[in-house]
Protein backbone atom coordinates (compact mmCIF):
# COMPACT_ATOMS: atom_id res chain seq x y z
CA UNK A 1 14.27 -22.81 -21.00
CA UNK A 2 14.14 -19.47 -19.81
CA UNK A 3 16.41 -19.81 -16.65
CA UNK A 4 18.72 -21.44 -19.40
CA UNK A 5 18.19 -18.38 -22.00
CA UNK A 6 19.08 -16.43 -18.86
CA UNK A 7 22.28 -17.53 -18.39
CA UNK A 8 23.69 -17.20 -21.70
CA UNK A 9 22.44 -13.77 -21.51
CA UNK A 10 24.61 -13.50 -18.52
CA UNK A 11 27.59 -14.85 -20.04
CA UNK A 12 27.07 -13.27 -22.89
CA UNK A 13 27.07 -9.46 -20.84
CA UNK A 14 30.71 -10.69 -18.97
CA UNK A 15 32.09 -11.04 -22.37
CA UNK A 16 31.40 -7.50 -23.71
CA UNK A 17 33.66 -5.28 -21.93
CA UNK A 18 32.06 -2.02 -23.07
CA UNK A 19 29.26 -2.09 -21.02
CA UNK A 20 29.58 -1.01 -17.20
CA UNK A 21 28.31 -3.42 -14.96
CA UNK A 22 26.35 -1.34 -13.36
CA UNK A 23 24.05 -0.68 -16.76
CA UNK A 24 24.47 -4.25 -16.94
CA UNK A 25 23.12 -5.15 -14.03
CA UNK A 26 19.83 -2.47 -13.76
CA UNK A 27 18.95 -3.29 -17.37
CA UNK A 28 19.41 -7.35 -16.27
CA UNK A 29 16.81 -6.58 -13.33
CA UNK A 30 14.55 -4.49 -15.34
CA UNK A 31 13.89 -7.05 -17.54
CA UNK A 32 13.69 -10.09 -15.09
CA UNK A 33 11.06 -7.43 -13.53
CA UNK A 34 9.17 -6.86 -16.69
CA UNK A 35 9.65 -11.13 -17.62
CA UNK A 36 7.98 -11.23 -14.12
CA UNK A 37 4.84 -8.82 -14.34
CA UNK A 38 4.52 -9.93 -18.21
CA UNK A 39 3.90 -13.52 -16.78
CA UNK A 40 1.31 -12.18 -13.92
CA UNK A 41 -0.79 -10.35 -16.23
CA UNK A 42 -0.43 -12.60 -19.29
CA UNK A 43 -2.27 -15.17 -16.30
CA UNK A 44 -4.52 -12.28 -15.53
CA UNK A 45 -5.31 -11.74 -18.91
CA UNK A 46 -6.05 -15.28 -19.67
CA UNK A 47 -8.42 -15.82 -16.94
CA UNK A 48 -10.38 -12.66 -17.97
CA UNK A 49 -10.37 -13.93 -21.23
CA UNK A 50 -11.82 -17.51 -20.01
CA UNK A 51 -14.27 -15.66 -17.56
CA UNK A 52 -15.82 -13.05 -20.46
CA UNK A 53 -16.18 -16.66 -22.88
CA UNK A 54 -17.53 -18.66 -19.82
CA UNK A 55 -19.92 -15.99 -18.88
CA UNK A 56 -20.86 -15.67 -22.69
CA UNK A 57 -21.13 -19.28 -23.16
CA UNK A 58 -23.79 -19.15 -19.80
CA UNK A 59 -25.84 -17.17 -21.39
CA UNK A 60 -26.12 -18.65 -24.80
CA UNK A 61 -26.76 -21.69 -22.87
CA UNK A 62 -29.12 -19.96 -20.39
CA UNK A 63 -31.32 -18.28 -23.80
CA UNK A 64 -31.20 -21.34 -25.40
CA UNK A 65 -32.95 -23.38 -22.28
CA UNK A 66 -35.27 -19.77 -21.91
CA UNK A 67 -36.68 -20.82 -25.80
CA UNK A 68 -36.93 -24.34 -24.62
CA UNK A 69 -39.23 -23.62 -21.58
CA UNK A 70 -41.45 -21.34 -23.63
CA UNK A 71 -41.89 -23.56 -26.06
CA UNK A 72 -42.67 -26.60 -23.78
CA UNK A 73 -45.14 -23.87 -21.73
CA UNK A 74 -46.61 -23.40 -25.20
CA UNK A 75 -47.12 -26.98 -25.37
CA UNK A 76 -48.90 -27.53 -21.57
CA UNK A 77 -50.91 -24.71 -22.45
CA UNK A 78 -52.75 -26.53 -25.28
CA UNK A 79 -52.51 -29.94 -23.63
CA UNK A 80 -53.88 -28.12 -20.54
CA UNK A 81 -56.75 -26.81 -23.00
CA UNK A 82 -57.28 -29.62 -24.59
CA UNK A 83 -57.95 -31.52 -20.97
CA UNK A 84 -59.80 -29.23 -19.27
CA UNK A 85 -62.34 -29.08 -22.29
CA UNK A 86 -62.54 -33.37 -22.27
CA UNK A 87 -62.81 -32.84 -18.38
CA UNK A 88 -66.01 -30.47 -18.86
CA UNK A 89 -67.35 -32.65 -21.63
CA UNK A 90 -67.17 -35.43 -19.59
CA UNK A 91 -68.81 -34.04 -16.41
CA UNK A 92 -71.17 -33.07 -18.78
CA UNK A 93 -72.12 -36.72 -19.73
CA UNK A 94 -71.23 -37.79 -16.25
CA UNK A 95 -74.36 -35.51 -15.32
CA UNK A 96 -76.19 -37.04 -18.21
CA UNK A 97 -76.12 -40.33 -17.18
CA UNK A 98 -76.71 -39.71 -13.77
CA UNK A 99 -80.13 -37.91 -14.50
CA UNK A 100 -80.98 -40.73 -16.82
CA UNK A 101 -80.07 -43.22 -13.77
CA UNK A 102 -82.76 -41.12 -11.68
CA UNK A 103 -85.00 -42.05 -14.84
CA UNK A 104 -85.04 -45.87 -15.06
CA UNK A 105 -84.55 -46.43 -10.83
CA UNK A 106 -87.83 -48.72 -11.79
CA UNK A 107 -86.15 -50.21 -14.51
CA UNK A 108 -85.15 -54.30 -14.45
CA UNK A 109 -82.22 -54.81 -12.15
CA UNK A 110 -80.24 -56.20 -14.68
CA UNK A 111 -80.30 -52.98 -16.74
CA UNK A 112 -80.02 -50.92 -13.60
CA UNK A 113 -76.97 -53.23 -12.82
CA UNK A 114 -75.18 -52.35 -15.90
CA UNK A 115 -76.18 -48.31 -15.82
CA UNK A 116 -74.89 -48.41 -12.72
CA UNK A 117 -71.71 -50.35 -13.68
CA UNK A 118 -71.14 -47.38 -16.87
CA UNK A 119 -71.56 -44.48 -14.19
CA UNK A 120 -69.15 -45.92 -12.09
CA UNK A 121 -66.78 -46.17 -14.98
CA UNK A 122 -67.18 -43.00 -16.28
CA UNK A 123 -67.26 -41.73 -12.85
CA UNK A 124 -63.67 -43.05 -12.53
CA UNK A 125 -62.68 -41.47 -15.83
CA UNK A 126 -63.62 -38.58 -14.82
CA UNK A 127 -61.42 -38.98 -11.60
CA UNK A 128 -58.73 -39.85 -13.60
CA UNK A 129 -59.04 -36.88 -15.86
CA UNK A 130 -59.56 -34.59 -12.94
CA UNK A 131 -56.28 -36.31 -11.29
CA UNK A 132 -54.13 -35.65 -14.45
CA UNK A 133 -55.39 -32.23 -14.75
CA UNK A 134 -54.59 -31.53 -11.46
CA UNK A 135 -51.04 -32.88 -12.22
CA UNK A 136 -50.69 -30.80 -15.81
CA UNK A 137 -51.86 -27.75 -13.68
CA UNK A 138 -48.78 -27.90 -11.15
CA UNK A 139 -46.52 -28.75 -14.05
CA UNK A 140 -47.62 -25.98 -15.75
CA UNK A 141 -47.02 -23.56 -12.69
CA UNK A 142 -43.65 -24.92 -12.54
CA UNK A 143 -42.51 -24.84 -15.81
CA UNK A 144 -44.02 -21.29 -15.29
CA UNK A 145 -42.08 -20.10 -12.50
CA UNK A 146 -38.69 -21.97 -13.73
CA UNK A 147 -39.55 -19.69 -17.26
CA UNK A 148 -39.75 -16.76 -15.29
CA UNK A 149 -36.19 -17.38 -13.04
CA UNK A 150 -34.66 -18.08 -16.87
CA UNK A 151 -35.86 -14.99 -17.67
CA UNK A 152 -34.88 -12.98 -14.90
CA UNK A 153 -30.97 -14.40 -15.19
CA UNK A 154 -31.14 -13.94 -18.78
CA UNK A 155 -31.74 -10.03 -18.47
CA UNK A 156 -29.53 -10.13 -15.75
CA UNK A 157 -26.74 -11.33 -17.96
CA UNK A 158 -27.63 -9.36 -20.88
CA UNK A 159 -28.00 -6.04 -18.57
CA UNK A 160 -24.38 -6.83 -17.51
CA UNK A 161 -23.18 -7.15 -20.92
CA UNK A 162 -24.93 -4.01 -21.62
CA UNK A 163 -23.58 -1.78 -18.76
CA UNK A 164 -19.52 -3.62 -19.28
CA UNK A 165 -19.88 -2.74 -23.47
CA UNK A 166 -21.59 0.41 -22.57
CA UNK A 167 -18.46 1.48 -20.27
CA UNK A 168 -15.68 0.03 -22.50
CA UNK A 169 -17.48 2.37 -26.11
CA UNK A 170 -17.96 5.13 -22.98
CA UNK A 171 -13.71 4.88 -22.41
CA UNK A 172 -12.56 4.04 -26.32
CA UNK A 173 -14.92 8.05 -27.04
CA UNK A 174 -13.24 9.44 -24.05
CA UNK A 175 -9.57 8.38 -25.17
CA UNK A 176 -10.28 8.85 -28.31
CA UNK A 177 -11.23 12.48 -28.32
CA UNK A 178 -8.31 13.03 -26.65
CA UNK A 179 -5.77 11.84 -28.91
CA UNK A 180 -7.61 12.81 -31.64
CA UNK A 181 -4.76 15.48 -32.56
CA UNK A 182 -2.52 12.24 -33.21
CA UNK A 183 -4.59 10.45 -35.28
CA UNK A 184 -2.50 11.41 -38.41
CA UNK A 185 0.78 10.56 -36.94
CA UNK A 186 0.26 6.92 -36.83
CA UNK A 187 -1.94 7.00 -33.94
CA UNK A 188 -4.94 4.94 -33.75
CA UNK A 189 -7.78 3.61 -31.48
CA UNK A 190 -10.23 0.56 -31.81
CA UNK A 191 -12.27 -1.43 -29.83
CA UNK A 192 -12.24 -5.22 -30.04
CA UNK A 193 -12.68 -8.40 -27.71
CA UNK A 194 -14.36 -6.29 -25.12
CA UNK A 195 -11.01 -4.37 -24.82
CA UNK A 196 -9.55 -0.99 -26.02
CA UNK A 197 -6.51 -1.00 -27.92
CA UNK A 198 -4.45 1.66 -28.06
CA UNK A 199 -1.95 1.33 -30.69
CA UNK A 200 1.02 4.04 -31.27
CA UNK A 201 3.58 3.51 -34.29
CA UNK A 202 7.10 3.75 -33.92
CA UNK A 203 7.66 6.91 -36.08
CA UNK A 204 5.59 8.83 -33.32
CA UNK A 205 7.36 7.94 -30.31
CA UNK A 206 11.08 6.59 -31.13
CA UNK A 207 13.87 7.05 -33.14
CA UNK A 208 15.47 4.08 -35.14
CA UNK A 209 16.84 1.67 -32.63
CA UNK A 210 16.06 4.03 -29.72
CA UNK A 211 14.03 3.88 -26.47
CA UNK A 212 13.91 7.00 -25.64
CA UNK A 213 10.20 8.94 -26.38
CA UNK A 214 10.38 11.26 -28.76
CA UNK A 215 9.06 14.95 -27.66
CA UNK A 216 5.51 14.87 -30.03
CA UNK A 217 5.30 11.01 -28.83
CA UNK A 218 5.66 12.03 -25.31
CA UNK A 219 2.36 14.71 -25.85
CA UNK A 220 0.16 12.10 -27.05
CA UNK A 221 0.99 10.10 -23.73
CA UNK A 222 1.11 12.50 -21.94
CA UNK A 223 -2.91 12.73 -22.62
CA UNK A 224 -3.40 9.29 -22.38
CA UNK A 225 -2.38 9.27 -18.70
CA UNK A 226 -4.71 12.03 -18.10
CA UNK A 227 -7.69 10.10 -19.59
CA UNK A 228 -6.87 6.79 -17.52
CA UNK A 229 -6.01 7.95 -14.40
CA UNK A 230 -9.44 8.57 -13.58
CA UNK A 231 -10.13 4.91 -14.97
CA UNK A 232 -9.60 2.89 -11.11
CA UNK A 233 -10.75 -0.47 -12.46
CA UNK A 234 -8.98 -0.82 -15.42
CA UNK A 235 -6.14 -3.59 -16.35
CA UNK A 236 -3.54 -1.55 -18.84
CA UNK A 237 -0.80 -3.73 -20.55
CA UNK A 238 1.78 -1.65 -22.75
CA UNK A 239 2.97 -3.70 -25.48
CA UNK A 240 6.19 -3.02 -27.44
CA UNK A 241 6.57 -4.73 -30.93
CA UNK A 242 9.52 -4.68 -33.80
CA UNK A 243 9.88 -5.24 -37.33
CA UNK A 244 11.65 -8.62 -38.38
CA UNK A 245 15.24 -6.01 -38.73
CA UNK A 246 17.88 -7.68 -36.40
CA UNK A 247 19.85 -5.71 -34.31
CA UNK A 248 23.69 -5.37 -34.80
CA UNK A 249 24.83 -3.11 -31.98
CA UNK A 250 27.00 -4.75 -29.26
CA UNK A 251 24.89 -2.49 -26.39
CA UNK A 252 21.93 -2.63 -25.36
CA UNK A 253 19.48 -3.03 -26.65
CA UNK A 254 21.09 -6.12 -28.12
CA UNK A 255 17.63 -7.78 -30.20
CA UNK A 256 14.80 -7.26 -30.85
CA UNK A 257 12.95 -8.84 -27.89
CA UNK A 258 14.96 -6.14 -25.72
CA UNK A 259 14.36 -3.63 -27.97
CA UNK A 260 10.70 -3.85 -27.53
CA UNK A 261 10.55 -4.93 -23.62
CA UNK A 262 12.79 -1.20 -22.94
CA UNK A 263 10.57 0.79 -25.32
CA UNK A 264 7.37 -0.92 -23.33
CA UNK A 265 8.74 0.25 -19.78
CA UNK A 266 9.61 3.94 -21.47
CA UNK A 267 5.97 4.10 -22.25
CA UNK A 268 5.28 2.77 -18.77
CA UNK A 269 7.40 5.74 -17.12
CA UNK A 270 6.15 8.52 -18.94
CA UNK A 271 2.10 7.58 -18.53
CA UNK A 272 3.05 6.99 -14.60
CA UNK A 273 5.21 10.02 -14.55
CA UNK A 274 2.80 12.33 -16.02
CA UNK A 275 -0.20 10.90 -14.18
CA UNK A 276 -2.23 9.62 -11.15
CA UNK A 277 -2.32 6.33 -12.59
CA UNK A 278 -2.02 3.40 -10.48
CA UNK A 279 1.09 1.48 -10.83
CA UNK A 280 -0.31 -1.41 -9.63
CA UNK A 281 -3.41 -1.32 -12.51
CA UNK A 282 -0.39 -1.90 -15.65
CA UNK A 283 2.05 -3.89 -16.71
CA UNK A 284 4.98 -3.61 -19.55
CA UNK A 285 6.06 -6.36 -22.21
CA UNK A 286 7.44 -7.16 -25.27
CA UNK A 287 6.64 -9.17 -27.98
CA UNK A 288 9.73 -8.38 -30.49
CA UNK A 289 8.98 -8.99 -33.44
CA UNK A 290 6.79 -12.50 -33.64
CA UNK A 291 3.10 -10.00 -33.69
CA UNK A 292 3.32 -8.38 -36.64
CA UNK A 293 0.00 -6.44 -38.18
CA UNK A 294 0.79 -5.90 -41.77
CA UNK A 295 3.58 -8.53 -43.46
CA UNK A 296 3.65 -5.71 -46.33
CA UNK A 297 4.38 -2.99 -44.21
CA UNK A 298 7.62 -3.45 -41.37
CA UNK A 299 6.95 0.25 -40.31
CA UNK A 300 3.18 -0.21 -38.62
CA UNK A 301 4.97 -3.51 -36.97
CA UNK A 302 6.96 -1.41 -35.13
CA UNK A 303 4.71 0.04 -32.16
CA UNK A 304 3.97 0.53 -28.94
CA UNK A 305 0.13 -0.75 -27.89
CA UNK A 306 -1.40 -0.03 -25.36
CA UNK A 307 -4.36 -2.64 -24.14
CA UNK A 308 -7.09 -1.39 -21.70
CA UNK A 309 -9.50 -3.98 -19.77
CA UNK A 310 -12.53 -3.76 -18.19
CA UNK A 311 -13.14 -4.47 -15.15
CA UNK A 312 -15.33 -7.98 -14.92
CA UNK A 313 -15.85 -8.41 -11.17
CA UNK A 314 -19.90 -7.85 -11.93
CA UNK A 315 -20.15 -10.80 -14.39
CA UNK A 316 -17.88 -13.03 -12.38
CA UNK A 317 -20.48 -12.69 -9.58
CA UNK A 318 -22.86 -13.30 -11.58
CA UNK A 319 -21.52 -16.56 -12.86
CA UNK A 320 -20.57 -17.40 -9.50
CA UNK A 321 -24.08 -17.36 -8.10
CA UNK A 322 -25.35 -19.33 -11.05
């Protein structure tokens, strides 16, 4: 479909004469480049996505056998109770009997017979009780040291969850404060999903139908680079969205889907331009105008966001080693 939607596109650049092929042909590359890196870090994205649920899933799994194991220690502790008091009682009357043996030695054979046949029996008993106490014992050391391994991976995971939310709220204050002069200009910042999302309405950076940054749009980015440069283990997709308003000029940008790919890679040169940011750390794309945030509202549809990751290397080690 798309090597199909790519030739039509082709075609459909030969037929307008008004364009130099030169434009053409850059504009043609920049977006097969952009189609291209979209795809990587869309798969990028996805498996971070399936990690951070798969690691979460782990260790609602790995709490949920911790509660298990305590309650089953519970449960040998009072059958381990429980036996060790009928294992004391019975020694007891083991002892009992045995003096009362000493007792009647001069007693009729027949009733020494059968005296001697009930100590033997309870003698066994009290093997057997001895033997399964012995067994509960080890069980209960096990179950003991297999509660304390649960425990030790469950504050494992949770101190990794800790330290990755602790360093994504650490990032969303640091950006935040320093946009915080845009805030009123359609500018705003939240935190969701484990990721920071950085979103940047049209009116701030753009001009109708334009991809060129604005001067007051190019200051708040400006600052952004300057915040995430210093950020080395971050994943940063730029995401350029429309309103549902087609576009009717016969250059470029011809639709909306362009429209929001160019703006995306405008972003993209400014934040690299203006910074010591990484190139290979983000990615541009556009999602035209199928991602809309308010169906009452085309003007906060149009926007530029920008999506900051975490880094998850930590928890995937973690779950590797599980």
């Amino acid at each position: 479909m798309y090597r199909l939607f790519s030739f039509v596109a082709i075609v459909s650049f030969a037929l307008v004469a008004c364009v130099p092929a030169k434009k053409y042909n850059d504009l043609l590359k920049k977006e097969q480049a952009c189609t291209e890196e979209l795809e990587k870090y869309k798969s990028s994205s996805n498996q971070y996505e399936s990690v951070a649920k798969d690691m979460q899933t782990k260790y609602d799994v790995a709490s949920k056998e911790l509660a298990k194991i305590k309650q089953d220690t519970s449960v040998l502790g009072i059958k381990w109770r429980v036996l060790n008091r009928d294992y004391f009682k019975l020694q007891s009357e083991y002892e009992s009997l045995e003096k009362s043996f000493d007792k009647l030695k001069n007693l009729s054979a027949k009733e020494t017979a059968v005296l001697q046949a009930d100590l033997e029996a309870k003698n066994k008993e009290l093997q057997s009780k001895e033997d399964a106490l012995i067994k509960l014992d080890n069980e209960l050391k096990n179950k003991q040291k297999l509660l304390e391994e649960r425990e030790r991976r469950v504050n494992e995971l949770e101190e990794a969850i800790r330290k990755k939310d602790q360093a994504v709220e650490l990032l969303k204050a640091k950006v935040a404060n320093a946009l915080r002069g845009f805030e009123n200009q359609g500018l705003t910042v939240v935190q969701k999903n484990g990721r920071i999302y950085v979103s940047l309405e049209a009116k701030l950076l753009f001009k109708p139908g334009s991809t060129a940054v604005e001067q007051e749009g190019r200051k708040a980015l400006v600052e952004l680079g300057k915040v995430l440069e210093t950020e080395k283990e971050l994943e940063i997709v730029v995401e350029g969205h429309t309103d549902t308003d087609k576009m009717t000029a016969a250059s470029h940008p011809r639709n909306n889907w362009e429209l929001s790919v160019l703006r995306a890679t405008s972003v993209v040169d400014i934040l690299l331009a203006n910074s010591a940011m990484n190139p290979i750390q983000i990615m541009a794309g556009g999602r035209g105008e199928f991602y809309p945030v308010d169906v009452n509202d085309k003007s906060k549809n149009r926007r530029i966001e920008v999506i900051i990751s975490p880094n998850l290397n930590e928890l995937f080690e973690i779950i590797s080693n599980d």
